[in-house]
C-alpha atoms as a PDB file:
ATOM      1  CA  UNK A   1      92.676 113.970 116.189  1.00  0.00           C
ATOM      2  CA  UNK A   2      89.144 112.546 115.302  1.00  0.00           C
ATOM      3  CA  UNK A   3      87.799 109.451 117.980  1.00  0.00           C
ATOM      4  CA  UNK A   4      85.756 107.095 115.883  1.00  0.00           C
ATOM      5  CA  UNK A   5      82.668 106.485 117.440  1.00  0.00           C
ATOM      6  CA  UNK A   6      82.425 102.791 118.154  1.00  0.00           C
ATOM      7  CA  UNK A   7      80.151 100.968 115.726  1.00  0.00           C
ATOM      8  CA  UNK A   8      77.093  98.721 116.615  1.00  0.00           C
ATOM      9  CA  UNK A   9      77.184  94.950 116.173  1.00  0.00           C
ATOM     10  CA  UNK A  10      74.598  95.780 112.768  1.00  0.00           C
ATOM     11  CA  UNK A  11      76.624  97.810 111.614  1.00  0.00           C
ATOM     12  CA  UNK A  12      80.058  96.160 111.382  1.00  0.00           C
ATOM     13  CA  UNK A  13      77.635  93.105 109.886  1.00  0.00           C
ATOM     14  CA  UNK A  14      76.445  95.343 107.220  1.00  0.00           C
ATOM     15  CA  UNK A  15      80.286  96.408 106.616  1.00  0.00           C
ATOM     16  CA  UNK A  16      81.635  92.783 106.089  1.00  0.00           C
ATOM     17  CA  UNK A  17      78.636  92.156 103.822  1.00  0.00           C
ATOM     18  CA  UNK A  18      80.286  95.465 101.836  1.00  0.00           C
ATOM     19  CA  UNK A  19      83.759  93.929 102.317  1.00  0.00           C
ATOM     20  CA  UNK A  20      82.560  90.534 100.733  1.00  0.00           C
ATOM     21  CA  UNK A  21      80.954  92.675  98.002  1.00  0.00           C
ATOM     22  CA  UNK A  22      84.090  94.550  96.722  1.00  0.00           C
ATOM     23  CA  UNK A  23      86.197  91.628  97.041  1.00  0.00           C
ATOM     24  CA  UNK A  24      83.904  89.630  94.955  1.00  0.00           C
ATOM     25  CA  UNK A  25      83.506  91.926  92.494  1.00  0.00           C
ATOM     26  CA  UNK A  26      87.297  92.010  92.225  1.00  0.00           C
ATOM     27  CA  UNK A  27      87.397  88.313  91.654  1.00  0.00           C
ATOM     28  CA  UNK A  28      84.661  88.430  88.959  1.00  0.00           C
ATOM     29  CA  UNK A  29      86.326  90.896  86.975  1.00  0.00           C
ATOM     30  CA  UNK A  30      89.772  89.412  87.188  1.00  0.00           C
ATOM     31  CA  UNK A  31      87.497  86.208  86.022  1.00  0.00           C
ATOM     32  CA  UNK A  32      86.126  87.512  83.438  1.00  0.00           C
ATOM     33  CA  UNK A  33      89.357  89.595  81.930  1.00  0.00           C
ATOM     34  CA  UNK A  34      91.546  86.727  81.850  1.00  0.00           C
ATOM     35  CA  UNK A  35      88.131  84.219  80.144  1.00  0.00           C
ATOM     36  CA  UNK A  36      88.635  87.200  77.538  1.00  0.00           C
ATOM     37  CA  UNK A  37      92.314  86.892  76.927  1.00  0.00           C
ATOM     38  CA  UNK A  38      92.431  83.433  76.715  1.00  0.00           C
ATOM     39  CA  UNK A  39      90.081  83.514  74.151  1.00  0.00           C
ATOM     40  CA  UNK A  40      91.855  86.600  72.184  1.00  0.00           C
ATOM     41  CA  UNK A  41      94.748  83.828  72.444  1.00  0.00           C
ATOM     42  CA  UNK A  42      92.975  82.009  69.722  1.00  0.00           C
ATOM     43  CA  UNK A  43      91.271  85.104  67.641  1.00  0.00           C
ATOM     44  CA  UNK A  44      88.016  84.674  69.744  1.00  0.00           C
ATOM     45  CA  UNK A  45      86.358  87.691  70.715  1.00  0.00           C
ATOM     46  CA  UNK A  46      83.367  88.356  73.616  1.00  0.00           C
ATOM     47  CA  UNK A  47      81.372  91.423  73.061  1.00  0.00           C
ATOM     48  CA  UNK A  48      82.015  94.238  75.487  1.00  0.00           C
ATOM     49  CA  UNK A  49      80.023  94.452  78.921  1.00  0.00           C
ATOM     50  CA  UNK A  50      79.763  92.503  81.716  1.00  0.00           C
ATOM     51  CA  UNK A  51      76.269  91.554  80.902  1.00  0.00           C
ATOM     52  CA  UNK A  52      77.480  89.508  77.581  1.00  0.00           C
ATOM     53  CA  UNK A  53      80.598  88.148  79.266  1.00  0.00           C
ATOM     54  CA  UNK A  54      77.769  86.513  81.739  1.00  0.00           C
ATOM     55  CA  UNK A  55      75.522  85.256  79.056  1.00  0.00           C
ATOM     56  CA  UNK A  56      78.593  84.201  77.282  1.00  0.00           C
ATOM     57  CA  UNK A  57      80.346  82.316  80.124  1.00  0.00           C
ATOM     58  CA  UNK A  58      76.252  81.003  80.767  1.00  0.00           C
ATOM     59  CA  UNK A  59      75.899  79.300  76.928  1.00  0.00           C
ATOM     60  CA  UNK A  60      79.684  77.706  77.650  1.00  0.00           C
ATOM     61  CA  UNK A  61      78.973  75.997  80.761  1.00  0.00           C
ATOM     62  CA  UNK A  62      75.400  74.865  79.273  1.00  0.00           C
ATOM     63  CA  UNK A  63      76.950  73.762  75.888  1.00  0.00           C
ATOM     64  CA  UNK A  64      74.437  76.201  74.304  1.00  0.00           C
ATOM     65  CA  UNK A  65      77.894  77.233  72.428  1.00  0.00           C
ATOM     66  CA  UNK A  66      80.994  75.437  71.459  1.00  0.00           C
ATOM     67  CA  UNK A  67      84.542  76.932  70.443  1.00  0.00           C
ATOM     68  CA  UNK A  68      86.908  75.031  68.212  1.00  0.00           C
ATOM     69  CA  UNK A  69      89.901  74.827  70.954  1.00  0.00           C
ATOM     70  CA  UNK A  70      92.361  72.433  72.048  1.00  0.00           C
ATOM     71  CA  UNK A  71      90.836  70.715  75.056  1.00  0.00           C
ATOM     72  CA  UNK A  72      93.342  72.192  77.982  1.00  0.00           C
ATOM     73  CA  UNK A  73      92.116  75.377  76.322  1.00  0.00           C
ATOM     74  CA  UNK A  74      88.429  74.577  76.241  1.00  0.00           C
ATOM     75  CA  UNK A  75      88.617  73.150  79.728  1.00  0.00           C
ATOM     76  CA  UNK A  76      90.399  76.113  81.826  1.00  0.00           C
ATOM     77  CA  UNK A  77      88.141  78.773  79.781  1.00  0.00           C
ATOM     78  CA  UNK A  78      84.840  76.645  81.288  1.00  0.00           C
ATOM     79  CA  UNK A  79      86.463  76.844  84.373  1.00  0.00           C
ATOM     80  CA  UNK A  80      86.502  80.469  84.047  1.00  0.00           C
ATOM     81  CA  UNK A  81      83.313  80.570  82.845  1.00  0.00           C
ATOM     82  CA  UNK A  82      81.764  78.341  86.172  1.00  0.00           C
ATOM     83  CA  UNK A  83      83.477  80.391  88.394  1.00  0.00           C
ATOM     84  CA  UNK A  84      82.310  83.808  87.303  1.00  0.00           C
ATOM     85  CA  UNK A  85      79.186  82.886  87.065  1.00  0.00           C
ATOM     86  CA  UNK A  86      79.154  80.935  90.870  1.00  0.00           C
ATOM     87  CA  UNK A  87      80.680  84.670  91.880  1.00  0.00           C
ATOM     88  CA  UNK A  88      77.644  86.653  89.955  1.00  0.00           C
ATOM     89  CA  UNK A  89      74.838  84.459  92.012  1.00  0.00           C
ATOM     90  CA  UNK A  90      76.706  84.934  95.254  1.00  0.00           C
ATOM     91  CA  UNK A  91      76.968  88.471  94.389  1.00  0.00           C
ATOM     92  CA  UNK A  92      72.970  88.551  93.700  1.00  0.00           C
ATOM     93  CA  UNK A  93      72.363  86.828  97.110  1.00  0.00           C
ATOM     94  CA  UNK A  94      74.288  89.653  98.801  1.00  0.00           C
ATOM     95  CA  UNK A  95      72.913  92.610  96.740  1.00  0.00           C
ATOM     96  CA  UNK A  96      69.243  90.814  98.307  1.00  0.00           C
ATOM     97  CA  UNK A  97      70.857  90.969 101.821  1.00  0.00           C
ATOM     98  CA  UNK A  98      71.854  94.961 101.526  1.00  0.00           C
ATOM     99  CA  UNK A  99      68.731  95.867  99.913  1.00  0.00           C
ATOM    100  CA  UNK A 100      66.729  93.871 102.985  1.00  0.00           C
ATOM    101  CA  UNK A 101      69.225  96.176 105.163  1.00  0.00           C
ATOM    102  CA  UNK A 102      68.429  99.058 103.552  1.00  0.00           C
ATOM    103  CA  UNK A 103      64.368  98.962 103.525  1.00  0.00           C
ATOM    104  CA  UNK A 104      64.754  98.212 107.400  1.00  0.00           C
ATOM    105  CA  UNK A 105      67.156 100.664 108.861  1.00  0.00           C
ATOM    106  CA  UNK A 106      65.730 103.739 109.204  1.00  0.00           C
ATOM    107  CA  UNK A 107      69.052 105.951 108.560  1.00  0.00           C
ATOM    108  CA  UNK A 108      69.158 103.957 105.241  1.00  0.00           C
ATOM    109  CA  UNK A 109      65.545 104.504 104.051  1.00  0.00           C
ATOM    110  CA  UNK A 110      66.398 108.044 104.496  1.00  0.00           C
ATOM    111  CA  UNK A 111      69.806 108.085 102.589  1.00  0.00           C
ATOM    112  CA  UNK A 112      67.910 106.150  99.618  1.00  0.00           C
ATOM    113  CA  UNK A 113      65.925 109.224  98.741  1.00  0.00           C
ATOM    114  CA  UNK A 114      68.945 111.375  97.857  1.00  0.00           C
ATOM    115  CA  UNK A 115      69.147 110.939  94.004  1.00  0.00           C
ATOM    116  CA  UNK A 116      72.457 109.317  93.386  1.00  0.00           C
ATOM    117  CA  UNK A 117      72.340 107.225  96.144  1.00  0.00           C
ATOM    118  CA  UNK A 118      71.046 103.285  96.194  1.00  0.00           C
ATOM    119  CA  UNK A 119      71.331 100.542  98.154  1.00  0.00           C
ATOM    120  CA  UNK A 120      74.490 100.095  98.502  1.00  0.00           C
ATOM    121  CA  UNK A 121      75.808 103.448  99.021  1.00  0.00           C
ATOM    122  CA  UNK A 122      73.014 104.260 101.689  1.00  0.00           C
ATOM    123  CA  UNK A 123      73.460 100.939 103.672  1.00  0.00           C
ATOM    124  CA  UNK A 124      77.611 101.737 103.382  1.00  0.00           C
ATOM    125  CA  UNK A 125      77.015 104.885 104.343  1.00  0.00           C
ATOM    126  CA  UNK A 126      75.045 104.311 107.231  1.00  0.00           C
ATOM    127  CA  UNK A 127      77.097 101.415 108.613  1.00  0.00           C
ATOM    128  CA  UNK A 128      79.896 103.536 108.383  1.00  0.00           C
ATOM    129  CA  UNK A 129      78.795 106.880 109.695  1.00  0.00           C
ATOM    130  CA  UNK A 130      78.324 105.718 113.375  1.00  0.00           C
ATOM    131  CA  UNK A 131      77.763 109.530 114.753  1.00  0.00           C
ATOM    132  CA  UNK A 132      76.855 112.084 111.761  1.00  0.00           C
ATOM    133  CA  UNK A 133      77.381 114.626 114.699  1.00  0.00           C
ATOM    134  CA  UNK A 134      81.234 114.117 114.969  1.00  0.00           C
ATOM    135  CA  UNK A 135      81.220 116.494 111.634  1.00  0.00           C
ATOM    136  CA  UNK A 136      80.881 120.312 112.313  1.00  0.00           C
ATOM    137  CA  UNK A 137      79.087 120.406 108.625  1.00  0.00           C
ATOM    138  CA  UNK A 138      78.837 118.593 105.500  1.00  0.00           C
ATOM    139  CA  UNK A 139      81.710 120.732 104.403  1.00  0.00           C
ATOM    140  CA  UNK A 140      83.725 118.722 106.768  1.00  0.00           C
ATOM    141  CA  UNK A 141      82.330 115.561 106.122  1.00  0.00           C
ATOM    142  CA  UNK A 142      82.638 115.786 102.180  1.00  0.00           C
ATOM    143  CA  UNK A 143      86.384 116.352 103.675  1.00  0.00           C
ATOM    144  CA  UNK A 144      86.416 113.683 105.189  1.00  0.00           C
ATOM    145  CA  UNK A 145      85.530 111.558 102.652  1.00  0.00           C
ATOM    146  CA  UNK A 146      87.921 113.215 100.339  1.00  0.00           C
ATOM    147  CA  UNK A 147      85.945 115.116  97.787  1.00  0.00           C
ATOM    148  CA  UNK A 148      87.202 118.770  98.496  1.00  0.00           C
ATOM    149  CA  UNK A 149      90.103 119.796  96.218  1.00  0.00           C
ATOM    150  CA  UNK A 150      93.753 120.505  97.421  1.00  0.00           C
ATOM    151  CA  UNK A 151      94.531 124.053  97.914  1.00  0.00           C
ATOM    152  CA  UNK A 152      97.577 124.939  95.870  1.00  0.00           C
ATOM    153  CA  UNK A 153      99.798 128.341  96.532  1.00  0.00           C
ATOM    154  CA  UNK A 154     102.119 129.728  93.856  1.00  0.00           C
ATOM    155  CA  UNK A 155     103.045 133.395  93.543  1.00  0.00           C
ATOM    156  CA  UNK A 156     100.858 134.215  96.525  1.00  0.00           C
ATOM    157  CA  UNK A 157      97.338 132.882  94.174  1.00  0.00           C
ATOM    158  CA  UNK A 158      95.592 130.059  95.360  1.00  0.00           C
ATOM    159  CA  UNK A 159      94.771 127.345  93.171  1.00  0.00           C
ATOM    160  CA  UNK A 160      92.013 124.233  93.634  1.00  0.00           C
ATOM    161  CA  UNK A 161      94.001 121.165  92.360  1.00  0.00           C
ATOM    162  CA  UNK A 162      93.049 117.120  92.664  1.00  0.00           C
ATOM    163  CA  UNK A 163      90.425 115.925  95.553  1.00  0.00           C
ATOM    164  CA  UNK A 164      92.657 114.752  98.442  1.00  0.00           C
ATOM    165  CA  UNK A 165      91.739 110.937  97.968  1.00  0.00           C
ATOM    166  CA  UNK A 166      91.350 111.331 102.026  1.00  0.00           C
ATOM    167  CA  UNK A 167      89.772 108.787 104.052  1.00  0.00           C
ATOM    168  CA  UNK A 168      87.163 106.298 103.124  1.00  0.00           C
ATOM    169  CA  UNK A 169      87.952 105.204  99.668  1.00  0.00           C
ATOM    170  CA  UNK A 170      84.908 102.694  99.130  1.00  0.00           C
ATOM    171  CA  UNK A 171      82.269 105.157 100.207  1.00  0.00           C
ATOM    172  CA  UNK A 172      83.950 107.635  98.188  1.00  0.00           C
ATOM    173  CA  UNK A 173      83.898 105.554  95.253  1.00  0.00           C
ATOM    174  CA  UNK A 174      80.291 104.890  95.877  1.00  0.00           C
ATOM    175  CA  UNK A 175      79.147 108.356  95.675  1.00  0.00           C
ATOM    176  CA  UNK A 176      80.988 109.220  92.669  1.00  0.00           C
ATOM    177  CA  UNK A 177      79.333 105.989  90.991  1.00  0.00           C
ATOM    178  CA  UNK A 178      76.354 107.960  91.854  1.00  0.00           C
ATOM    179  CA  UNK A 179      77.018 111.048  90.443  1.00  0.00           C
ATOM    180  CA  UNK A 180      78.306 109.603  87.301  1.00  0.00           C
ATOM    181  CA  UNK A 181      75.099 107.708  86.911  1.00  0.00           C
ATOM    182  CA  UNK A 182      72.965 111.242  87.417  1.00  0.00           C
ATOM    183  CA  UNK A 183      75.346 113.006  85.020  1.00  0.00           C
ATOM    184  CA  UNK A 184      74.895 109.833  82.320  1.00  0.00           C
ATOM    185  CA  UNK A 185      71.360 110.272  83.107  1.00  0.00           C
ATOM    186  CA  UNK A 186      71.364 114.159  82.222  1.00  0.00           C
ATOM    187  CA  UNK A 187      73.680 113.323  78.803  1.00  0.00           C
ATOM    188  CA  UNK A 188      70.450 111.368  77.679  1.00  0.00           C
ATOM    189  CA  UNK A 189      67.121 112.827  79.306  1.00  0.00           C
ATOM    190  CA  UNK A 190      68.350 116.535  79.577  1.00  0.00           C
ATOM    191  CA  UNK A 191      64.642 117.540  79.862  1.00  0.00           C
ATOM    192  CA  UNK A 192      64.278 114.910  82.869  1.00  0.00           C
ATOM    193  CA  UNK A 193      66.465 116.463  85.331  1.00  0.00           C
ATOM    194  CA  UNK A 194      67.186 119.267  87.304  1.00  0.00           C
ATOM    195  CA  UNK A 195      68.401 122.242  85.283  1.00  0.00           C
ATOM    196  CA  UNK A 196      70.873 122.910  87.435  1.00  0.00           C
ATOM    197  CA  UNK A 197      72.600 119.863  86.740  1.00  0.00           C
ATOM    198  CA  UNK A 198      72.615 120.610  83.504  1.00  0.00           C
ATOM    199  CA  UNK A 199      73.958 124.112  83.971  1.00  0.00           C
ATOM    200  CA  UNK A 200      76.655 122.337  86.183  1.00  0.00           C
ATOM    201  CA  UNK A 201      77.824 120.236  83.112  1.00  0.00           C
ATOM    202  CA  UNK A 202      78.241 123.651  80.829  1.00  0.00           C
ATOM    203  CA  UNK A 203      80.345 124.886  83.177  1.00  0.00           C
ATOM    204  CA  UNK A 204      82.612 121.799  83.832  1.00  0.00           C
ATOM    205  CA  UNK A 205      83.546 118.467  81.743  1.00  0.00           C
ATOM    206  CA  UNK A 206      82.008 115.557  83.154  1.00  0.00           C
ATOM    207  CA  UNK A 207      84.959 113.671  85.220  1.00  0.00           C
ATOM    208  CA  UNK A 208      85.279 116.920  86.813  1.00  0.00           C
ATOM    209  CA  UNK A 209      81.130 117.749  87.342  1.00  0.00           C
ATOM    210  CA  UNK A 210      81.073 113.933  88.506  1.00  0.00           C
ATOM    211  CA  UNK A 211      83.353 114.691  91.643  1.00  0.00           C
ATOM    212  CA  UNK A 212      81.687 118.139  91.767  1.00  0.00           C
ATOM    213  CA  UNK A 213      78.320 116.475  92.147  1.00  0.00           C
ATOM    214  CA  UNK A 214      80.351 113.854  94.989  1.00  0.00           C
ATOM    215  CA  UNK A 215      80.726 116.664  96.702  1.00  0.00           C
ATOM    216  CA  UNK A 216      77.575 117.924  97.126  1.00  0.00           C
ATOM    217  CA  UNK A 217      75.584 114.436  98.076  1.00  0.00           C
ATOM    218  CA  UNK A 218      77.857 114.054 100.767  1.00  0.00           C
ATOM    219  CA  UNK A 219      76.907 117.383 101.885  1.00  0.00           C
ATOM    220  CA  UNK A 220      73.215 116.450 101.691  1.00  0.00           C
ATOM    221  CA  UNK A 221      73.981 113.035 103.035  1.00  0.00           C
ATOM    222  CA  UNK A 222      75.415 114.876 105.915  1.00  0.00           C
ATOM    223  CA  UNK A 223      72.580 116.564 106.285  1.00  0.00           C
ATOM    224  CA  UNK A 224      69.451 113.814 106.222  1.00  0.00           C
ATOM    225  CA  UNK A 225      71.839 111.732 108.550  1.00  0.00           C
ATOM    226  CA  UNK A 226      72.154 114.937 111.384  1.00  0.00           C
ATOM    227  CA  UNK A 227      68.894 115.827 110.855  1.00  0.00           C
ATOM    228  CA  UNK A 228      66.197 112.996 110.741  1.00  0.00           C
ATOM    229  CA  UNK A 229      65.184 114.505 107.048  1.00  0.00           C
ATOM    230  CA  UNK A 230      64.366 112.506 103.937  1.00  0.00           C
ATOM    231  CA  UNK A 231      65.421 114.185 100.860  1.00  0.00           C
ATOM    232  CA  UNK A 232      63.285 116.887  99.673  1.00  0.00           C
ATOM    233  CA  UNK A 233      63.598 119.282  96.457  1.00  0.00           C
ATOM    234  CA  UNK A 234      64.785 122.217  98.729  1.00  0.00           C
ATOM    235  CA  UNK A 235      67.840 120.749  99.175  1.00  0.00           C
ATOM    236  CA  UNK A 236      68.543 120.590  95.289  1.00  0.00           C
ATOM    237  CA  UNK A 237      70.003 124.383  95.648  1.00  0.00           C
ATOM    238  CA  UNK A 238      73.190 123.005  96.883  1.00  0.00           C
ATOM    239  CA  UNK A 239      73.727 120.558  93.655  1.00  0.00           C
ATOM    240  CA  UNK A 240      74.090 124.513  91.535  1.00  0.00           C
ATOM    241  CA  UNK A 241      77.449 125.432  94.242  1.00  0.00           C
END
């Protein structure tokens, strides 16, 4: 059984500002989806991306743009549109709170200088992660956090399957957002980024090299948090495991 140390006053703040984050973001999506399907409803179409749903929703509600709809219609999709866009600045406001976390908290600062990890992931990670030092290695943490694959026996072989999906789901999620952003990264600037990220993505497809690459920031997240380090280049040898 694992005892979880008991968290600071700061850092169960800094979770409930996470907690207010993902549920908002929720809520704008749902927001914008269903502004999007009422307006299929009538042949109307928004470009992809959250970015032109905004500006979208932004020329409704300023009547910079007009759509030739029965007035119910017309009046719940600007409702939509209001309300997204009252989530989006509440969302801002909070994304200004963690990154004011973030350049204060020492643990944080450090976190922030592992490529693949912002903000949010190092102020998550750093509320969440009361005592690094409950983890043997980063090995075990990564486990934790359920990035190591399931060991499967048939016919007395051994076979990686899935990751486990094991504990923390929204830090998880966090550092995989990470290492999809460094793999999109590699895709375009190849010649900007490790080669050894590169010679990860020969050897595996990207969803796959994504939760590889998981794997290993949590193992050097691990290790800045145990040790007092900031991350260095020496530490890049464990991104090529």
């Amino acid at each position: 059984m694992r005892f979880v140390p008991v968290k600071s006053r700061e850092q169960q703040a800094g979770l409930s500002l996470h907690r207010v984050r993902s549920l908002l973001i929720r809520q704008r999506t749902q927001l914008v989806n269903l502004m999007r399907s009422q307006l299929g409803e009538f042949g109307l179409a928004i470009p992809t991306g959250l970015g032109q749903a905004l500006t979208k929703a932004r020329q409704l509600v300023d009547d910079e743009v007009a759509f030739d709809l029965p007035d119910p219609a017309s009046e719940i999709i600007a409702l939509l549109a209001r309300q997204a866009l009252e989530i989006h600045a509440r969302l801002r406001e909070i994304d200004l709170r963690i990154g004011a976390i973030q350049r204060s908290d020492d643990v944080a600062r450090r976190l922030s200088t592992i490529p693949g990890i912002g903000p949010v992931g190092a102020t998550a990670l750093a509320a969440t992660v009361a005592d690094p030092h409950q983890f043997r290695s980063g090995r075990q943490f990564a486990a934790w956090l359920g990035l190591t694959p399931r060991q499967k026996s048939s016919g007395g072989k051994e076979r990686l399957g899935s990751i486990t999906k094991m504990g923390d789901k929204y830090l998880r999620q966090l550092l995989v957002i990470g290492a999809t952003s460094m793999i999109r990264r590699a895709k375009d600037k190849p010649d900007a980024v490790d080669p050894r990220l590169i010679a990860l993505l020969a050897r595996k497809p990207a969803k796959l090299a994504s939760i590889a690459l998981a794997n290993k920031i949590a193992r050097i997240a691990w290790a800045i948090m145990t040790r007092g380090e900031v991350y260095h280049a020496r530490h890049l040898p464990a991104l090529a495991a």
